[in-house]
Protein backbone atom coordinates (compact mmCIF):
# COMPACT_ATOMS: atom_id res chain seq x y z
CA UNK A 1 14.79 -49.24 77.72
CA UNK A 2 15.73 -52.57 76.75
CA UNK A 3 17.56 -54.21 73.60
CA UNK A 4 14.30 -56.15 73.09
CA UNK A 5 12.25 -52.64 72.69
CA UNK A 6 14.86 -51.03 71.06
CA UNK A 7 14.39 -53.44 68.56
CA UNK A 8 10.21 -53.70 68.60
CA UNK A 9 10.98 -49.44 67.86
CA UNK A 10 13.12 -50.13 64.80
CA UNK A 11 10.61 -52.61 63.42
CA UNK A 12 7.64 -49.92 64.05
CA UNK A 13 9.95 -46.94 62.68
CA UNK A 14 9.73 -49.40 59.26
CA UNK A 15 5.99 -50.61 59.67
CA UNK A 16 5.22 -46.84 59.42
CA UNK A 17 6.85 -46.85 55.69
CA UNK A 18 4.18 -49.14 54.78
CA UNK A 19 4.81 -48.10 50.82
CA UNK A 20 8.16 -49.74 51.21
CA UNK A 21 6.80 -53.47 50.75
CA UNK A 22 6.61 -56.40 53.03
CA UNK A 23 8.17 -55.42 56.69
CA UNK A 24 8.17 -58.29 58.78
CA UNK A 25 10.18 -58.34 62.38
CA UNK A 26 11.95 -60.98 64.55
CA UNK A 27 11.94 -63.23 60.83
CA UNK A 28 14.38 -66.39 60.91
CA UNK A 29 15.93 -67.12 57.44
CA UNK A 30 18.24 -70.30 56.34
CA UNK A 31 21.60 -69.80 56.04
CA UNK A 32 23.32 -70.39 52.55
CA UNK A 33 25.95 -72.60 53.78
CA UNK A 34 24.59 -74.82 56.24
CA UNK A 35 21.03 -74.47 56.38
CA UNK A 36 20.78 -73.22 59.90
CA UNK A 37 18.03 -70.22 60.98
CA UNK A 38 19.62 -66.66 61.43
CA UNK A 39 17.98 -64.47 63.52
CA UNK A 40 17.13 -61.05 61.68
CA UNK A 41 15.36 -58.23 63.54
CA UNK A 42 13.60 -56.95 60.16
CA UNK A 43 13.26 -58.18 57.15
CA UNK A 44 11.95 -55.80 54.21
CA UNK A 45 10.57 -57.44 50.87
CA UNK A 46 10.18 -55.55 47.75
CA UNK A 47 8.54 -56.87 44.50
CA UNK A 48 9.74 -54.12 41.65
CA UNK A 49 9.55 -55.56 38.03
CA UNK A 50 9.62 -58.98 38.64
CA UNK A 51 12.48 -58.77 41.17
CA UNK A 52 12.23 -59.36 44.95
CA UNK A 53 14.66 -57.59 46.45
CA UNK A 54 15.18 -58.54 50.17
CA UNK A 55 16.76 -55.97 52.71
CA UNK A 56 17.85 -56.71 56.14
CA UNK A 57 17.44 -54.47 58.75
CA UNK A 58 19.81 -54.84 61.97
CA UNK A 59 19.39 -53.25 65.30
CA UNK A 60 22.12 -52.23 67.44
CA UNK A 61 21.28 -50.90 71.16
CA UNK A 62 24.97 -50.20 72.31
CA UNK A 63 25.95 -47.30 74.87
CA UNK A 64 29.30 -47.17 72.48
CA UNK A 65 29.25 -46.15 68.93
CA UNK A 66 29.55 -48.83 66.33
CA UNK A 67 32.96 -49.90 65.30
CA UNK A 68 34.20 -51.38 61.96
CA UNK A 69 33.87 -55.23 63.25
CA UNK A 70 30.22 -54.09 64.36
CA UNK A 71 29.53 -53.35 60.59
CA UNK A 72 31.50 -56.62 59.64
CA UNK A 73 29.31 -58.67 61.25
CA UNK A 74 25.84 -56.96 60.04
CA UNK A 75 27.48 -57.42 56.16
CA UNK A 76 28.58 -61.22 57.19
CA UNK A 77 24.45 -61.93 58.43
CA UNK A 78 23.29 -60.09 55.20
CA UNK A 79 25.56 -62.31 52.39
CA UNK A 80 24.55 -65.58 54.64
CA UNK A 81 20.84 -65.00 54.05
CA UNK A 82 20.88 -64.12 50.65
CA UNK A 83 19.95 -60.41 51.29
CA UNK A 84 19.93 -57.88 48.63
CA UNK A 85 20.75 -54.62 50.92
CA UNK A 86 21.81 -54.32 54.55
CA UNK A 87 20.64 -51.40 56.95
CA UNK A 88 21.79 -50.70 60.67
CA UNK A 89 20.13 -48.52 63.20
CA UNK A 90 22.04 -47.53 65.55
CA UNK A 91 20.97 -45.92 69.21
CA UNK A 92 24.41 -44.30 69.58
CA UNK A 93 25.73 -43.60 66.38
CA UNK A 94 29.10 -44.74 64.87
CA UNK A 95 32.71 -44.22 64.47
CA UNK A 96 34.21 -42.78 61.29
CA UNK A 97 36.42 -45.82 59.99
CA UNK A 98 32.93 -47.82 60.72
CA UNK A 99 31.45 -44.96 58.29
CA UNK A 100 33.58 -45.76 55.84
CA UNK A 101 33.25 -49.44 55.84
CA UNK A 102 29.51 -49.13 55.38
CA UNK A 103 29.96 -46.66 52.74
CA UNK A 104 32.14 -48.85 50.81
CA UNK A 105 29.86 -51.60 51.72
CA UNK A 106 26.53 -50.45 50.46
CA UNK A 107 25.74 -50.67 53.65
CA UNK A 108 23.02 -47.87 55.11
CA UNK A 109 23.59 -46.84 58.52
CA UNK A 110 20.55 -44.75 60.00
CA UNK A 111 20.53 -43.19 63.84
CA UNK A 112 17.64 -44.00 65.52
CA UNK A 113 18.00 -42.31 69.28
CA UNK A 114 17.16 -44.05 72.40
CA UNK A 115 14.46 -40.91 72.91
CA UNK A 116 12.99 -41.43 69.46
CA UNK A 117 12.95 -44.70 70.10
CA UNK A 118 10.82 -44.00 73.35
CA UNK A 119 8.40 -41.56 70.84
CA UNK A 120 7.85 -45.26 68.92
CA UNK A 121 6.87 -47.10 71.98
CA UNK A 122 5.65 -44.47 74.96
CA UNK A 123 3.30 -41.85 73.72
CA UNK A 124 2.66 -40.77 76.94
CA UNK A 125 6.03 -40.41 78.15
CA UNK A 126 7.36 -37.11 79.21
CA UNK A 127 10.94 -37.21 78.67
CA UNK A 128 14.50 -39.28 79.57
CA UNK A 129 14.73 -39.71 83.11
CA UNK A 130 17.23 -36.73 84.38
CA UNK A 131 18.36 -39.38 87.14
CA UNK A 132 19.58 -42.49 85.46
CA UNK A 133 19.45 -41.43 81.67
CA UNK A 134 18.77 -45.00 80.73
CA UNK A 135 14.76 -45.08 80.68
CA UNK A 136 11.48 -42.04 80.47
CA UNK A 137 9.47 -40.62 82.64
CA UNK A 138 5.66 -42.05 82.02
CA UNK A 139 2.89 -39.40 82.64
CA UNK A 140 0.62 -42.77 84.09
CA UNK A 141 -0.76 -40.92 87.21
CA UNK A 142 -3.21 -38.30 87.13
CA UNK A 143 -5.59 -37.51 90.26
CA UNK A 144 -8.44 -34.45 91.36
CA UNK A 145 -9.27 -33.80 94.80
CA UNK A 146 -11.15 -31.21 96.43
CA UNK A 147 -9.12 -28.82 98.24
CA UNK A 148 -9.76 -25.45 99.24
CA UNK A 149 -13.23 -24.72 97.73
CA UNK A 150 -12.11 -25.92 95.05
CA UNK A 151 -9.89 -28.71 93.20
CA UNK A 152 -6.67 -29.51 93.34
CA UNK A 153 -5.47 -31.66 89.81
CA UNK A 154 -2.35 -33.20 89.60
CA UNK A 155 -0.03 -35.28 86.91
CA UNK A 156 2.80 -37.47 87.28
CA UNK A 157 4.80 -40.15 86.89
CA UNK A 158 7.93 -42.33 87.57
CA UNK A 159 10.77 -43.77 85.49
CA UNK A 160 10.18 -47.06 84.37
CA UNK A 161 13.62 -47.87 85.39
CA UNK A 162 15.07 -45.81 88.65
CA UNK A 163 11.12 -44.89 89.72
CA UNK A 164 12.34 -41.17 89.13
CA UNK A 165 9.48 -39.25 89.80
CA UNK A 166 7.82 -36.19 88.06
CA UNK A 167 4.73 -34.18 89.16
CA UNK A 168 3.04 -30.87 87.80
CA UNK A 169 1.31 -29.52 90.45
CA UNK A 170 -1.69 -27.57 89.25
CA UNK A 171 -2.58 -25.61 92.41
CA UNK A 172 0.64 -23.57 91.94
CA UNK A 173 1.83 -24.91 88.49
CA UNK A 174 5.31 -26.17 90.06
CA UNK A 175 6.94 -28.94 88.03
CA UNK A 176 8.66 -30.88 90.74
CA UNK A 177 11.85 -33.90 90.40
CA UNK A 178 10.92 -36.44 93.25
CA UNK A 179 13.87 -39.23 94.03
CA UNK A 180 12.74 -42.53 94.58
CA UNK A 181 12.28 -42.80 98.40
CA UNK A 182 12.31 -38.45 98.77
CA UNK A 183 9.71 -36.23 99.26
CA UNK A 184 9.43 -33.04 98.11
CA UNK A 185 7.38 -29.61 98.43
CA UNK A 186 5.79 -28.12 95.90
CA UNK A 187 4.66 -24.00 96.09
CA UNK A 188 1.69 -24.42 97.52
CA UNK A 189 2.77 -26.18 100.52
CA UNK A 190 1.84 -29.29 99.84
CA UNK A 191 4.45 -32.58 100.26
CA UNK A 192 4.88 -35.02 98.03
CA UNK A 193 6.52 -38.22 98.57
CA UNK A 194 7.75 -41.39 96.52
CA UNK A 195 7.60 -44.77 98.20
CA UNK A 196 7.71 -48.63 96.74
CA UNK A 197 3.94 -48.09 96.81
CA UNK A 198 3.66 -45.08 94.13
CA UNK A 199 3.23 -41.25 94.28
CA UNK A 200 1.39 -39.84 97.85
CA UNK A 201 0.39 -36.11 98.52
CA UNK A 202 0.33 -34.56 102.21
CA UNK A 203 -1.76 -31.88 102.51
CA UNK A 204 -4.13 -30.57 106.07
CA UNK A 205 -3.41 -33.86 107.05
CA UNK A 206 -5.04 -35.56 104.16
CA UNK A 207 -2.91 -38.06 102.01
CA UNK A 208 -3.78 -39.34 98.73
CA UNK A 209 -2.19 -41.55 96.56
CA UNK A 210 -2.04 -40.61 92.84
């Protein structure tokens, strides 16, 4: 996953409250001092009783947790814009002394997972890649062939990242990890192999692609 989809999941996570008001993403808003556009990943508007009352949302894709001068620099954006409120999601969490700064702050800090965040954006996915733990396995491949007298029905996929393969084999109902550039063989016998091309089957001699 990248920052830039971390950041498309935060905004969806917030279209989804659509009782909340006004959620626009990716917004650019004048700063107070000297005029110039800051960059805000989500801006939420709410019209209660004659008030607007404007709330920034930030998102922060780091591998670390967030630290006090992370939180600093969300409150510093929020005051330059004008913004009523200021909320971080955070893929990794946060330390305690950053805790306590938001606290004190007003500041709402909400944990948004990199695998939630994959829930947002790949419905089809299957689950963090086991391999490189940085990106999901997409169940994109799917295939039915006869075999047998009968059929043989597959479903797989790769990482989007590492090309960490997955298959459920449905003649034997094997789940199976493929490396990029292995093979592997499932309980039936067959092989199954991962190239730069995609996802092949070997079986009496007979290859497929998925």
């Amino acid at each position: 996953m990248t920052w830039q989809e971390y950041q498309e999941a935060v905004a969806l996570l917030y279209e989804q409250l659509d009782s909340l008001g006004s959620v626009q993403r990716n917004v650019a808003l004048p700063d107070k001092v000297t005029g110039q556009p800051r960059q805000i990943d989500v801006l939420i508007e709410i019209e209660a009783y004659g008030h607007k009352i404007s709330i920034v949302v930030d998102a922060k894709f780091h591998a670390e947790k967030l630290d006090v001068k992370d939180i600093e620099g969300v409150l510093a954006l929020a005051d330059a814009v004008r913004a009523s409120q200021a909320v971080i999601v955070a893929a990794n969490g946060w330390t305690e002394p950053a805790a306590a700064k938001a606290e004190f702050q007003n500041c709402t800090l909400r944990l948004l997972t990199l695998e939630d965040a994959l829930d947002l954006l790949v419905p089809d996915k299957w689950e963090m890649c086991p391999s490189c733990k940085k990106d999901c396995i997409v169940l994109d491949m799917d295939g039915i062939t006869p075999y047998g007298g009968g059929w043989l029905w597959w479903l797989a996929g790769r990482c989007r990242a590492c090309k960490y393969g997955f298959i459920w084999c449905q003649d034997c109902g094997e789940n199976l990890e493929l490396p990029f550039n292995g093979e592997a063989v499932c309980g039936c016998g067959h092989i199954w192999q991962s190239t730069e091309q995609g996802l092949f089957i070997h079986f009496n001699a007979v290859e497929d692609e998925e």
